[in-house]
C-alpha atoms as a PDB file:
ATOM      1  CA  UNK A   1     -85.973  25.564 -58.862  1.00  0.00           C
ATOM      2  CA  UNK A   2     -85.637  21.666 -58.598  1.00  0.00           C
ATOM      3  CA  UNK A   3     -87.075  20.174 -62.437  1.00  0.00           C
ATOM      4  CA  UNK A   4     -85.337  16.904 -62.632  1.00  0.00           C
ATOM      5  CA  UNK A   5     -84.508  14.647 -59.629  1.00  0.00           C
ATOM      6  CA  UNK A   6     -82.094  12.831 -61.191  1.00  0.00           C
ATOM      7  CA  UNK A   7     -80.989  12.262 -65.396  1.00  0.00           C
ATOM      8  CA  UNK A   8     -79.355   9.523 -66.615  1.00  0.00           C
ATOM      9  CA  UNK A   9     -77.402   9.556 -70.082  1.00  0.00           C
ATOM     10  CA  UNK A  10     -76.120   6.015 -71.507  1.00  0.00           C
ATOM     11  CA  UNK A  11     -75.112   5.050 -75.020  1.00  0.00           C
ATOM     12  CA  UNK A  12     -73.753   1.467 -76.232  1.00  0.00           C
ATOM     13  CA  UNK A  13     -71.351   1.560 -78.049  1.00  0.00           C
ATOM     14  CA  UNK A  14     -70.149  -1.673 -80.648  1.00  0.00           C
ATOM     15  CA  UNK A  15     -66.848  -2.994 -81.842  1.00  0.00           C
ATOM     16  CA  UNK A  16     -67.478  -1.321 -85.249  1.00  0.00           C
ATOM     17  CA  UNK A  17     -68.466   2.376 -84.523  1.00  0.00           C
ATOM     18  CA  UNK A  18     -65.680   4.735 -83.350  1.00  0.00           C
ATOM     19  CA  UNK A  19     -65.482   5.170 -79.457  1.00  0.00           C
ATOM     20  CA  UNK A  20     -63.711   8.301 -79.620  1.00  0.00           C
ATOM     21  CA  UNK A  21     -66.488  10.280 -81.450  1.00  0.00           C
ATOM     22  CA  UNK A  22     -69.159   8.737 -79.483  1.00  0.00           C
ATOM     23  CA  UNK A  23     -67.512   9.525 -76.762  1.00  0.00           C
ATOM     24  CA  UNK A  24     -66.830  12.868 -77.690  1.00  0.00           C
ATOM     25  CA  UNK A  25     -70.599  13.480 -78.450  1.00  0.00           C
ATOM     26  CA  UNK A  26     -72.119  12.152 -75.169  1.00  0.00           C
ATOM     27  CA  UNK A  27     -69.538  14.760 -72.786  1.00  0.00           C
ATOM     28  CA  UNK A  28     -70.984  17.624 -75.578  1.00  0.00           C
ATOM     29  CA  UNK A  29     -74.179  16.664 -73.809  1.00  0.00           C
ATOM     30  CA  UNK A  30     -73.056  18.038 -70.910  1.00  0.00           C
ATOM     31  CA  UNK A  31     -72.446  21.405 -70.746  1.00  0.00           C
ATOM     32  CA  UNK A  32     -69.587  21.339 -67.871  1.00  0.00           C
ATOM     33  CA  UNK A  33     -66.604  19.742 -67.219  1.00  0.00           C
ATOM     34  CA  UNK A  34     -67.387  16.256 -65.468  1.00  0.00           C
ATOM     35  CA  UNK A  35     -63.681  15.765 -63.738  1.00  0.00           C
ATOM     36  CA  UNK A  36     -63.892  19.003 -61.901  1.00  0.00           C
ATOM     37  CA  UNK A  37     -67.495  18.495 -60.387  1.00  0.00           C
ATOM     38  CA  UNK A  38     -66.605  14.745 -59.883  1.00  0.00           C
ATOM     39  CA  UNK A  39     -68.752  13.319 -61.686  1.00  0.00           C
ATOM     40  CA  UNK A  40     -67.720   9.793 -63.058  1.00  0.00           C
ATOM     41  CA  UNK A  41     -68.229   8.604 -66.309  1.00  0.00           C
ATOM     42  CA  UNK A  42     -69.292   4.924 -66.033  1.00  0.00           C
ATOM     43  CA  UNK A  43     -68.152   2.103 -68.270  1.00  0.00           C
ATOM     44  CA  UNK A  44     -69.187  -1.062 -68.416  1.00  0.00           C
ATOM     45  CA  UNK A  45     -68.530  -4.012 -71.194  1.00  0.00           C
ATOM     46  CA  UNK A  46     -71.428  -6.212 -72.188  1.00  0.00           C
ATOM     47  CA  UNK A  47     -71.899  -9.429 -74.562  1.00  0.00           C
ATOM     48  CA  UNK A  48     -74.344  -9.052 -77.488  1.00  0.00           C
ATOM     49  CA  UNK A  49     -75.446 -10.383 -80.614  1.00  0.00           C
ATOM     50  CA  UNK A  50     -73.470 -13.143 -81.804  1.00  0.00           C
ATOM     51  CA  UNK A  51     -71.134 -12.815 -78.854  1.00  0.00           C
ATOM     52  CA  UNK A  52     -69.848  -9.253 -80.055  1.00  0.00           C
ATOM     53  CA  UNK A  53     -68.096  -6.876 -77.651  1.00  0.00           C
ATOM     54  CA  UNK A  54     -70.275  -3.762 -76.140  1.00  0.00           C
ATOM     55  CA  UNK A  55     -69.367  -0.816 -74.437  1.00  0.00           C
ATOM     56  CA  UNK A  56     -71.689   1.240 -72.436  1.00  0.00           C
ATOM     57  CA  UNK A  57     -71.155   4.647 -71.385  1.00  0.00           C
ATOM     58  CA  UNK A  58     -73.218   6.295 -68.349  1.00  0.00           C
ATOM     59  CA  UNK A  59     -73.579   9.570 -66.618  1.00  0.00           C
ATOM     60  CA  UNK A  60     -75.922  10.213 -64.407  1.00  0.00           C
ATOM     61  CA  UNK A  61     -76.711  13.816 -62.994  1.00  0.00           C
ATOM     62  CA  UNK A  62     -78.137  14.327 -59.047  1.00  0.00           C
ATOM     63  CA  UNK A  63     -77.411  17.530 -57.857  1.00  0.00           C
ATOM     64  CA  UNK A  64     -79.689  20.523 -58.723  1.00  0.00           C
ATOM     65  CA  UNK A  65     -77.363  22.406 -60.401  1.00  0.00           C
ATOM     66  CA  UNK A  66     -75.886  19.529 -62.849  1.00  0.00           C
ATOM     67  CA  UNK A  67     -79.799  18.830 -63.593  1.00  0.00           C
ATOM     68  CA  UNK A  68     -81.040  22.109 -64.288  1.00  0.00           C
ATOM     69  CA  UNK A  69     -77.742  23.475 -66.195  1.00  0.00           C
ATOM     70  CA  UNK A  70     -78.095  19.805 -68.585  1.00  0.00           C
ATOM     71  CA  UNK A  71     -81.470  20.827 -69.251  1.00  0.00           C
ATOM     72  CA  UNK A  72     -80.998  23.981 -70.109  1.00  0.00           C
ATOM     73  CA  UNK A  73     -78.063  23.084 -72.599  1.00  0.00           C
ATOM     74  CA  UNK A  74     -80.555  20.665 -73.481  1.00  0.00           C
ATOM     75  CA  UNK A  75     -83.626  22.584 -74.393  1.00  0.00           C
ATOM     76  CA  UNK A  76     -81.114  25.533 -76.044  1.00  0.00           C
ATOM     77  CA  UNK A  77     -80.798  22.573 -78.744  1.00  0.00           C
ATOM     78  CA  UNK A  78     -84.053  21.698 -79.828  1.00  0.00           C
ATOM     79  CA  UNK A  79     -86.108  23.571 -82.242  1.00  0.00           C
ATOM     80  CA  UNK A  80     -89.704  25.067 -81.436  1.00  0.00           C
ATOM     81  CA  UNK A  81     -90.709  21.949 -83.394  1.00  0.00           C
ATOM     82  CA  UNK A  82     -88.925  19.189 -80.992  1.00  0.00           C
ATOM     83  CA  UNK A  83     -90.481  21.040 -78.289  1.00  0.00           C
ATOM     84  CA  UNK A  84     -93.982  20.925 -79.457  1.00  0.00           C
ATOM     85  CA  UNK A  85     -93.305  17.253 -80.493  1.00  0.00           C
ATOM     86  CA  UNK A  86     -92.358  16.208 -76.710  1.00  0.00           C
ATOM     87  CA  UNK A  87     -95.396  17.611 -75.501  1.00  0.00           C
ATOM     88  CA  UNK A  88     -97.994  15.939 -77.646  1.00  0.00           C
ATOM     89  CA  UNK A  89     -95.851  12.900 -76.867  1.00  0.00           C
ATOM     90  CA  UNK A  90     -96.121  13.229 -72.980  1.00  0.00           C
ATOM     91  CA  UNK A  91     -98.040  10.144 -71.766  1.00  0.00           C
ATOM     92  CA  UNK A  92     -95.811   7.672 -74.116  1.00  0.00           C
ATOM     93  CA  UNK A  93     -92.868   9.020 -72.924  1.00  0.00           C
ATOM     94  CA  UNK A  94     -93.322   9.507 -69.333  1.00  0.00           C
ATOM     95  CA  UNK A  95     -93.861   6.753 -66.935  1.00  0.00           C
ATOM     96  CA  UNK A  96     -95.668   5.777 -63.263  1.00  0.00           C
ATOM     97  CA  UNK A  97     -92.676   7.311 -61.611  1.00  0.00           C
ATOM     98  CA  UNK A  98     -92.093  10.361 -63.605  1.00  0.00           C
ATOM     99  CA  UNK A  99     -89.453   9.227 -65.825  1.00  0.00           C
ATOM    100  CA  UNK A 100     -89.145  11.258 -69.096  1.00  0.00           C
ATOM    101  CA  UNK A 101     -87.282   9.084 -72.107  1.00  0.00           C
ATOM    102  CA  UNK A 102     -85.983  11.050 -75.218  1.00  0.00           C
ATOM    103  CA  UNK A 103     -83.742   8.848 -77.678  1.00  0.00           C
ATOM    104  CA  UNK A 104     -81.467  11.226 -79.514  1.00  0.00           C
ATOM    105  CA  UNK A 105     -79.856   9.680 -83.063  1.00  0.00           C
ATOM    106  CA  UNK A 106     -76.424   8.343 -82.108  1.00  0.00           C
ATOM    107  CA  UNK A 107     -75.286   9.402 -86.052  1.00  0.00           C
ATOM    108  CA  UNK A 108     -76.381  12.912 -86.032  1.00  0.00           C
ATOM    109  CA  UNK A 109     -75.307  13.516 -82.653  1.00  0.00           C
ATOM    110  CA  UNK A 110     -71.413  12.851 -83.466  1.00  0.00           C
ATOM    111  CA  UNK A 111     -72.212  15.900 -85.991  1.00  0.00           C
ATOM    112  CA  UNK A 112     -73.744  18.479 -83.100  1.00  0.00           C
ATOM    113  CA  UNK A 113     -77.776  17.813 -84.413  1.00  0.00           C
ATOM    114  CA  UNK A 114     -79.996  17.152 -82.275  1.00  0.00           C
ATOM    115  CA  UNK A 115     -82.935  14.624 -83.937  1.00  0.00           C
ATOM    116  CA  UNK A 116     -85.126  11.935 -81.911  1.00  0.00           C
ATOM    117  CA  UNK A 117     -85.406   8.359 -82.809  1.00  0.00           C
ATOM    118  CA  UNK A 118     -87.236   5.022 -81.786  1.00  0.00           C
ATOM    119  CA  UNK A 119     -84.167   3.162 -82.779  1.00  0.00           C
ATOM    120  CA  UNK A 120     -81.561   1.658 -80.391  1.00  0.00           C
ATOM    121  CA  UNK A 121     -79.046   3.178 -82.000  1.00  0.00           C
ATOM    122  CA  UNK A 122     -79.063   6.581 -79.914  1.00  0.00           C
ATOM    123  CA  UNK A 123     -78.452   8.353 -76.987  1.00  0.00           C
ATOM    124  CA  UNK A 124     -81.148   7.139 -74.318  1.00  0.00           C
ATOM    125  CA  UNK A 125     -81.527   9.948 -71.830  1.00  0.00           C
ATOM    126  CA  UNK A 126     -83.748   8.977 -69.019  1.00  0.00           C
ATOM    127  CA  UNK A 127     -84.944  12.192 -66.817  1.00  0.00           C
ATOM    128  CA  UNK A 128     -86.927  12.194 -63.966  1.00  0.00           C
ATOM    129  CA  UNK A 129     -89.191  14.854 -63.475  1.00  0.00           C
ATOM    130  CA  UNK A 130     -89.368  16.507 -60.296  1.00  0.00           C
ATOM    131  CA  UNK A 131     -92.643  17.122 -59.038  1.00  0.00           C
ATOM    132  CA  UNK A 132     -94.832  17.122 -55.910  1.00  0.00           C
ATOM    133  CA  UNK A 133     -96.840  14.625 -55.608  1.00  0.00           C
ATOM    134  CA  UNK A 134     -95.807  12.907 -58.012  1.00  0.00           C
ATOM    135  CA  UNK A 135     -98.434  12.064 -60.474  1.00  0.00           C
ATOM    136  CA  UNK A 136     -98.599  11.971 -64.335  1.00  0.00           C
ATOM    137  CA  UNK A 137    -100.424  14.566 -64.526  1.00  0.00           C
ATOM    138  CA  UNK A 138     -98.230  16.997 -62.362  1.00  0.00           C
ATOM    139  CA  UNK A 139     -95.157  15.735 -64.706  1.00  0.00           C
ATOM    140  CA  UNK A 140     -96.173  17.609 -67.532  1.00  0.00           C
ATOM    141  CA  UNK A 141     -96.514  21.008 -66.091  1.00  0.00           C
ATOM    142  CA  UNK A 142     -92.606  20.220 -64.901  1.00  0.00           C
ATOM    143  CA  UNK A 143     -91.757  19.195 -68.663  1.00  0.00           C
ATOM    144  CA  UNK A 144     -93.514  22.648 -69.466  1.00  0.00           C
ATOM    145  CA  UNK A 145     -91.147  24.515 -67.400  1.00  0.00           C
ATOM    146  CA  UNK A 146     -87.981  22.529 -68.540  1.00  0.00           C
ATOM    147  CA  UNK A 147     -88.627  23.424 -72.210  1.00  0.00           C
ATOM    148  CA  UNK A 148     -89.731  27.235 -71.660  1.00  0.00           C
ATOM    149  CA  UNK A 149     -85.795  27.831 -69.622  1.00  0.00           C
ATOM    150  CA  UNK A 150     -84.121  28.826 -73.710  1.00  0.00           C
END
């Protein structure tokens, strides 16, 4: 069964913080090995702050079976307590088209824990929610499913 469209997992990384463990966290997001179902991991440099170096990292998932499989590694994660959390938190984390946003803490991360922020400094994971027609409302049933698959 189709619950995500698409996901999209990006994390910016500065000149300070160590690009090996970051890196290193983001492909333990993803629970198979990227190079043999060619998928790419994007990289792009940006300018920021005070003319400071950033790195971006991007994957982004489209086929079924990369989708559901993330999820699932996803959800097997996250306590009973997340879970509850992203459901009361629905309608500010979902938008018009069915876009689900979770932040995950870019610090405990590197150490395998799994904890939400509202900070930049995090992996943003951008999901959208597959659902017919898609409508707010019909999102959440989707998010539902996605965090019952543990």
């Amino acid at each position: 069964m189709k619950l995500a469209n698409n996901i999209t997992i990006k994390v910016f990384i500065t000149e300070e913080e160590d690009e090996n463990k970051i890196k290193t966290a983001l492909l333990a997001l993803i629970p198979f090995d990227l190079e043999k179902e060619k998928i790419t991991l994007d990289q792009q440099l940006a300018e920021g702050y005070e003319y400071k170096k950033i790195k971006i990292l991007m994957i982004t998932l489209n086929k079924t079976k990369h989708t559901n499989e993330f999820l699932k590694h996803l959800v097997s994660k996250l306590s009973d307590d997340h879970k509850q959390r992203l459901l009361k938190q629905y309608d500010s984390r979902v938008d018009d088209d069915l876009n689900f946003f979770l932040r995950l803490d870019k610090d405990y991360l590197i150490d395998n824990k799994y904890e939400f922020t509202d900070t930049g400094n995090c992996f943003h994971i951008k999901i959208n929610l597959a659902s017919f027609p898609a409508k707010k409302e019909n999102g959440k049933f989707v998010l539902e499913r996605i965090l019952h698959l543990s």
